[in-house]
N, C-alpha and C. Protein backbone atom coordinates (compact mmCIF):
# COMPACT_ATOMS: atom_id res chain seq x y z
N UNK A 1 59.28 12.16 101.93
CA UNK A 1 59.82 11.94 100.62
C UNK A 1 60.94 10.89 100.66
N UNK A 2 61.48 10.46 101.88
CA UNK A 2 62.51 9.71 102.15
C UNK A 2 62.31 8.54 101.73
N UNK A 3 61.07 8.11 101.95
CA UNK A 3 60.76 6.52 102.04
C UNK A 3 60.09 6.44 100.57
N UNK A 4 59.61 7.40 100.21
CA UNK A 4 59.48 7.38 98.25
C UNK A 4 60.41 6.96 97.97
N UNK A 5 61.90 7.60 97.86
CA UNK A 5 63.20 7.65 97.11
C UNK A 5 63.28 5.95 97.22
N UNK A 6 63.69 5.71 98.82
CA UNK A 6 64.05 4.34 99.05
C UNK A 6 63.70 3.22 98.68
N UNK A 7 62.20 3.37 98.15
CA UNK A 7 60.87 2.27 97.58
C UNK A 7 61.57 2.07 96.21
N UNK A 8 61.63 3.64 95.65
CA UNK A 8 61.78 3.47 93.95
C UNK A 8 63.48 3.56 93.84
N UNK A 9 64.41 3.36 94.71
CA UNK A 9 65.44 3.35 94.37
C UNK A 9 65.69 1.43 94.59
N UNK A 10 65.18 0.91 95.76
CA UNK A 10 64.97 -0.10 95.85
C UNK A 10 64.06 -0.83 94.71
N UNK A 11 63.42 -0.67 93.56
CA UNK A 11 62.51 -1.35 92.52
C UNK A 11 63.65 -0.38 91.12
N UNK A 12 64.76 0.04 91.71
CA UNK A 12 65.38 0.65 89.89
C UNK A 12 66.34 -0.82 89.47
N UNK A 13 66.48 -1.27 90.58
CA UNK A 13 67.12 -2.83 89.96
C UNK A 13 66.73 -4.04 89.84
N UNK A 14 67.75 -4.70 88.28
CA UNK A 14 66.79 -5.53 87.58
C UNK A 14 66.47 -6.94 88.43
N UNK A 15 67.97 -7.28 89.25
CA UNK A 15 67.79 -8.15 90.42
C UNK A 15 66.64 -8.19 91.33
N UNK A 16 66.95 -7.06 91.99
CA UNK A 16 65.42 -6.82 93.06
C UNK A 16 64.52 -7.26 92.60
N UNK A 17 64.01 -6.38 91.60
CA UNK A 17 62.48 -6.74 90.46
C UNK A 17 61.97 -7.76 90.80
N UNK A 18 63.28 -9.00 90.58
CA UNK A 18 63.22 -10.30 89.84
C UNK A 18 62.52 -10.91 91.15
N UNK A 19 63.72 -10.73 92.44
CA UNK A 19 62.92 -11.33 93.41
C UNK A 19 61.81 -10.93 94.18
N UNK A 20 61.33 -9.87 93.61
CA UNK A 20 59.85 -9.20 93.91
C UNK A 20 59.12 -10.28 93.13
N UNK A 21 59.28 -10.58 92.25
CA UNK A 21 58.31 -11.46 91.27
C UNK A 21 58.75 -13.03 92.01
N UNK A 22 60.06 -13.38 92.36
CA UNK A 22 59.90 -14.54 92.71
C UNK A 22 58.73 -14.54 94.50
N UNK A 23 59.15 -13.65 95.00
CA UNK A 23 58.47 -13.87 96.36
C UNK A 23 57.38 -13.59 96.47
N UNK A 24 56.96 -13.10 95.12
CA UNK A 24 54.98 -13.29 95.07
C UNK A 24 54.66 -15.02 94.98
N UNK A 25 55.44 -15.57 94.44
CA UNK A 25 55.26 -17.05 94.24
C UNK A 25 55.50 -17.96 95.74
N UNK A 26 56.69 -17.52 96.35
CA UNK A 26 56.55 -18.78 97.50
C UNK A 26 57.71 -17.74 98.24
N UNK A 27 57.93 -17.87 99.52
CA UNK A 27 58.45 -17.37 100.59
C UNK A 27 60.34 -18.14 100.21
N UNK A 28 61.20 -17.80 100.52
CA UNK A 28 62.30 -18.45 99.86
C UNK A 28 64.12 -17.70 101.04
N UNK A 29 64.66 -18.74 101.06
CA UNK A 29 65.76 -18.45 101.68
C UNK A 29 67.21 -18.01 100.80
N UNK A 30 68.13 -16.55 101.37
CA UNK A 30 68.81 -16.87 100.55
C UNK A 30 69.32 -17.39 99.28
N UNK A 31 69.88 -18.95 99.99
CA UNK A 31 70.58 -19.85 99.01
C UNK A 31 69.44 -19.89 98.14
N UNK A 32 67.99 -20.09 97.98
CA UNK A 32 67.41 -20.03 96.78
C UNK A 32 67.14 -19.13 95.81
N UNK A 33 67.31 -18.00 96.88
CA UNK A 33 67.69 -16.60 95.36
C UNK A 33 68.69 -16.40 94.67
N UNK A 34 69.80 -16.94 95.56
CA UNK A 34 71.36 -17.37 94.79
C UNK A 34 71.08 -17.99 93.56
N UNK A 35 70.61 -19.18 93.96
CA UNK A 35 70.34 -20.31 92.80
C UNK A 35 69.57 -19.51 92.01
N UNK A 36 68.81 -19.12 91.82
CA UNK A 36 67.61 -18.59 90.95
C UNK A 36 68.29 -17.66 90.66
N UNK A 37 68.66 -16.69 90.77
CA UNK A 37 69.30 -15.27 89.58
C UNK A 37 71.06 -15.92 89.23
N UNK A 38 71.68 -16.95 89.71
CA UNK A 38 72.96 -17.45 89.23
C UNK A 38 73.83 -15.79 89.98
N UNK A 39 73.55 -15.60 91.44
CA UNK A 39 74.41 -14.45 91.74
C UNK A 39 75.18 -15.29 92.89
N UNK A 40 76.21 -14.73 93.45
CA UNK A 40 76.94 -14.84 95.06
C UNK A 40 75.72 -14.63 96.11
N UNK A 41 76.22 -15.58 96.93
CA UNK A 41 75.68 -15.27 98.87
C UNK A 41 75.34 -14.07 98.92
N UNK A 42 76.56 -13.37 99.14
CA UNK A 42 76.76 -11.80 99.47
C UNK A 42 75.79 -10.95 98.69
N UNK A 43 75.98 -11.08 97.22
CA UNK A 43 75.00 -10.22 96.95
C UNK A 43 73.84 -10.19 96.79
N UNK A 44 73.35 -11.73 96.97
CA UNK A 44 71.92 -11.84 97.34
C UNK A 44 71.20 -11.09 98.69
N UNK A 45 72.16 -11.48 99.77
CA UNK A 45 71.66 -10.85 101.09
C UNK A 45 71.82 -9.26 100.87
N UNK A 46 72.87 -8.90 100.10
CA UNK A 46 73.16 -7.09 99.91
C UNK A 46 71.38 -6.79 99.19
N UNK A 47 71.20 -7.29 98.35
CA UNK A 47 69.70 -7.01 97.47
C UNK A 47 68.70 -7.37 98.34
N UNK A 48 68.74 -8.37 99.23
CA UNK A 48 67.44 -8.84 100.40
C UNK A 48 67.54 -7.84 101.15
N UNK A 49 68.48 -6.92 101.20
CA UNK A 49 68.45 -6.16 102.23
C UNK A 49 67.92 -4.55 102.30
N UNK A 50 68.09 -4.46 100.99
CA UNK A 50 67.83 -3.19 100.65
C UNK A 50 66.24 -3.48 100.07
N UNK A 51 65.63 -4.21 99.82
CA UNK A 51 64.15 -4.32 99.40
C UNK A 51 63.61 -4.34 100.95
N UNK A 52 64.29 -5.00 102.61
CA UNK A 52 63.72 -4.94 103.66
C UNK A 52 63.66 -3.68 104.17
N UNK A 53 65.00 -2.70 103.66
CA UNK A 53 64.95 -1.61 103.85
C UNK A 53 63.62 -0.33 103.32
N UNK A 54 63.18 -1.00 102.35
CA UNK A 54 62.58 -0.50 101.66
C UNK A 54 61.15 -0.36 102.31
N UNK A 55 61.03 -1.57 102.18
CA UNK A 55 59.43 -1.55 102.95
C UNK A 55 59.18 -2.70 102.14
N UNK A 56 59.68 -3.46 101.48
CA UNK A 56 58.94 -4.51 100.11
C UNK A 56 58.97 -5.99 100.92
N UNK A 57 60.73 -5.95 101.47
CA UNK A 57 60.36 -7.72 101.77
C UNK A 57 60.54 -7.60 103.71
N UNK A 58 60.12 -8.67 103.87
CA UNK A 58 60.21 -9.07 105.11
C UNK A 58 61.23 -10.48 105.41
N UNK A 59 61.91 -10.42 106.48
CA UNK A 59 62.72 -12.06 106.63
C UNK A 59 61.42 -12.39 108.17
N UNK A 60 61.92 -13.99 108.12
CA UNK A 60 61.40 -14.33 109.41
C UNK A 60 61.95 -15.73 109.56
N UNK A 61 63.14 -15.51 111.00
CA UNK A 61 63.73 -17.27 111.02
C UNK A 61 62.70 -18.69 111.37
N UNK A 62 63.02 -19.17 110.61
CA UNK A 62 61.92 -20.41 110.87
C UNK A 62 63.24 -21.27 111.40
N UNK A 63 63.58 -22.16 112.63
CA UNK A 63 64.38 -22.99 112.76
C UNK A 63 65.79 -22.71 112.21
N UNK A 64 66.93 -23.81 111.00
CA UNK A 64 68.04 -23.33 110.40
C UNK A 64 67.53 -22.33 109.30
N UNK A 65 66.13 -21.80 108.82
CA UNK A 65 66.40 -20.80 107.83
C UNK A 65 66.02 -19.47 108.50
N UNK A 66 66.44 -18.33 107.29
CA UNK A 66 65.97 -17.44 107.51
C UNK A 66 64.79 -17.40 106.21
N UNK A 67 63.28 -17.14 106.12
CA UNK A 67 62.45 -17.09 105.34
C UNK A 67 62.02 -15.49 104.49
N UNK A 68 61.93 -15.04 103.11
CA UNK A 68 61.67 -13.81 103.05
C UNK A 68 60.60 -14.39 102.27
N UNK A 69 59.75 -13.17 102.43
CA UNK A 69 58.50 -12.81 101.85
C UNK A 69 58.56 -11.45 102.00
N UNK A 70 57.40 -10.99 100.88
CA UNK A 70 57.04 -10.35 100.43
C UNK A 70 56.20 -9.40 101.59
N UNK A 71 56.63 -8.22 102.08
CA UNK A 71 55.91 -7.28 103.11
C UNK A 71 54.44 -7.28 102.77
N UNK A 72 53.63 -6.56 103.65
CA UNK A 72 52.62 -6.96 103.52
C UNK A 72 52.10 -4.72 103.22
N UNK A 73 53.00 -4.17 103.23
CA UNK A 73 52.80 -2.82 102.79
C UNK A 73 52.50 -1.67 103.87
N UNK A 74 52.19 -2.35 105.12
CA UNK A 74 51.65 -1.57 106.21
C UNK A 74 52.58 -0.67 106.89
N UNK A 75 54.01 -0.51 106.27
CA UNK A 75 55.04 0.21 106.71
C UNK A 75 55.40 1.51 106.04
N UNK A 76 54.81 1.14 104.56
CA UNK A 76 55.21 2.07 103.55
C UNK A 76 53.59 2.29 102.80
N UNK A 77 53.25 3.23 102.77
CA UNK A 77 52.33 3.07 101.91
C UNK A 77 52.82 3.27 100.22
N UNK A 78 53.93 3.70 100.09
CA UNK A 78 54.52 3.74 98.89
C UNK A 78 54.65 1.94 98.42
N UNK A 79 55.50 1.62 98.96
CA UNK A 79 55.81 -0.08 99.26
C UNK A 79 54.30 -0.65 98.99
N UNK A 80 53.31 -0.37 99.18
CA UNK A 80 51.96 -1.23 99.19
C UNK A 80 51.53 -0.74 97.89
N UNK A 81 51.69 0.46 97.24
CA UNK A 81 51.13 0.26 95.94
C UNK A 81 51.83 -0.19 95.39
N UNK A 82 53.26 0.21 94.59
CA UNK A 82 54.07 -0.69 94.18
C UNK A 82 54.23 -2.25 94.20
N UNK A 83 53.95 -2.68 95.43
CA UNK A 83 53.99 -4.20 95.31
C UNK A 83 52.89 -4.62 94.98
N UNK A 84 51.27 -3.52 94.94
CA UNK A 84 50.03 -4.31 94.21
C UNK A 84 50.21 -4.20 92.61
N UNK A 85 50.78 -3.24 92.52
CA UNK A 85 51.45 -2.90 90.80
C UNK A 85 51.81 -4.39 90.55
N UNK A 86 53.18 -4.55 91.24
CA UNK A 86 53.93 -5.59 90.65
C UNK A 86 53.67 -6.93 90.41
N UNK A 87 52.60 -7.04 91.08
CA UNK A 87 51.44 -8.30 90.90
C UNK A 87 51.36 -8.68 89.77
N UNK A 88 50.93 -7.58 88.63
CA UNK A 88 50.53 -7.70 87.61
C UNK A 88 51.46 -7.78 86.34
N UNK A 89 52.17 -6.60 86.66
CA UNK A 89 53.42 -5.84 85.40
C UNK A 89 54.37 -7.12 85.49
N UNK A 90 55.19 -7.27 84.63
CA UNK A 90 56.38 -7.90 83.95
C UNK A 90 55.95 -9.41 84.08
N UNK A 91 54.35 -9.53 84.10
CA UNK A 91 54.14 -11.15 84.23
C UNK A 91 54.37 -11.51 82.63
N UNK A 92 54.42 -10.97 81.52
CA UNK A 92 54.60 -11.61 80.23
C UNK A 92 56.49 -11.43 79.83
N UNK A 93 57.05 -10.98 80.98
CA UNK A 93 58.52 -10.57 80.01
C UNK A 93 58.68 -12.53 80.47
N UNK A 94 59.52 -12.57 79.20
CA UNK A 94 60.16 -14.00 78.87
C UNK A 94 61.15 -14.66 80.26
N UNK A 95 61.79 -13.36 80.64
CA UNK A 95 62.62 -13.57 81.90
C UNK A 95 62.45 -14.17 82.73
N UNK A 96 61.40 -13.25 83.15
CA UNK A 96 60.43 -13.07 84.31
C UNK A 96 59.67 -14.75 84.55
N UNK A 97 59.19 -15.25 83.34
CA UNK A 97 58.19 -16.20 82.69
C UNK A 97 59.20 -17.69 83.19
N UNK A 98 60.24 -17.33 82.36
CA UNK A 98 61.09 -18.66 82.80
C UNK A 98 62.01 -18.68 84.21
N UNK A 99 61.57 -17.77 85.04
CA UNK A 99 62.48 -18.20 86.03
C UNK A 99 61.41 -17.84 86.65
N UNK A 100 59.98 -17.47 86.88
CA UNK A 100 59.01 -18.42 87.84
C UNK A 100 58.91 -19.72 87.56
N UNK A 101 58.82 -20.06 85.96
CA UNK A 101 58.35 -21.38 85.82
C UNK A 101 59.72 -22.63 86.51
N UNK A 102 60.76 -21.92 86.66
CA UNK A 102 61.96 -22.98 87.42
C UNK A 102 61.67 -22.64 89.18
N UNK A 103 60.99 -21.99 89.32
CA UNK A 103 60.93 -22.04 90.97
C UNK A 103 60.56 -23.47 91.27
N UNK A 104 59.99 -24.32 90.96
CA UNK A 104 59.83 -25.34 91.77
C UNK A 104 61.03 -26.67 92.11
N UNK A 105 62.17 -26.27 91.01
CA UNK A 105 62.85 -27.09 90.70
C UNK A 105 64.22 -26.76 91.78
N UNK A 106 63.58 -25.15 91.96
CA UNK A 106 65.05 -24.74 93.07
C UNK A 106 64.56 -24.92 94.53
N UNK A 107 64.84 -25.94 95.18
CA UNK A 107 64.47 -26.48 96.45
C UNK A 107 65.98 -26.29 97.18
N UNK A 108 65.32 -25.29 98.48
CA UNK A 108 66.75 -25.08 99.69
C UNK A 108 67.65 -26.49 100.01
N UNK A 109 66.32 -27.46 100.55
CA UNK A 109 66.83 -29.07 100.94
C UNK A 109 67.95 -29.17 99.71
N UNK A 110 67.92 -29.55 98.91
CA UNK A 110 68.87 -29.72 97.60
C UNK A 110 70.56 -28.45 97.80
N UNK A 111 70.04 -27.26 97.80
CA UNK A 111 70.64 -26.42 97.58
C UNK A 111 71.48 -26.64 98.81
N UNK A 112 71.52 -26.28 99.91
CA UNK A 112 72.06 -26.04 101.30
C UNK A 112 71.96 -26.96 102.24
N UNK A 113 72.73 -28.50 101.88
CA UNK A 113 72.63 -29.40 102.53
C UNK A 113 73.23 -29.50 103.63
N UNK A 114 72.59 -29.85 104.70
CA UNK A 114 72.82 -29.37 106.06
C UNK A 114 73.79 -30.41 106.39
């Protein structure tokens, strides 16, 4: 029941959600979830962290980044329906709508110039 709580306590916030929906779209560092929800460093990695906790996202360092995506569910089976859910649900909220449609415009290179 542990890893239930953690799944759905990890998906009760509106942040998380958001980057559940962004990391169905493209794999993304940090500084680009910063940029994309308009939050702090800190509390981007505090929210990346608790969805890894969860079972939802995964990191993986590529070179200077660290990369998250979206788990692949094989840890949680709670985590694997939920994230096939989320595939679908909140694709019409307006939110949701306009801040996939700006993912392409938020590029790390730009953001976190080395």
């Amino acid at each position: 029941m542990d890893q239930f709580v953690k799944v759905m306590k990890a998906l009760s916030d509106p942040s998380r959600l958001k980057i559940i929906k962004m990391l169905q779209h493209k794999p993304m560092c940090v500084c680009e979830i910063q940029k994309a929800l308009d939050i702090p460093q800190p509390t981007a990695s505090r929210q990346l962290k608790i969805l890894e906790d969860a079972g939802l996202a995964v990191s993986r360092k590529s070179g200077l980044w660290v990369n998250y995506n979206l788990a692949d569910g094989s840890d949680s089976p709670y985590a694997a329906m939920l994230l096939g859910g989320l595939k679908h649900w909140l694709e019409d909220n307006p939110e949701i709508v306009r801040m996939v449609n700006n993912l392409p415009e938020i590029r790390r290179e730009d953001i976190c110039k080395e």
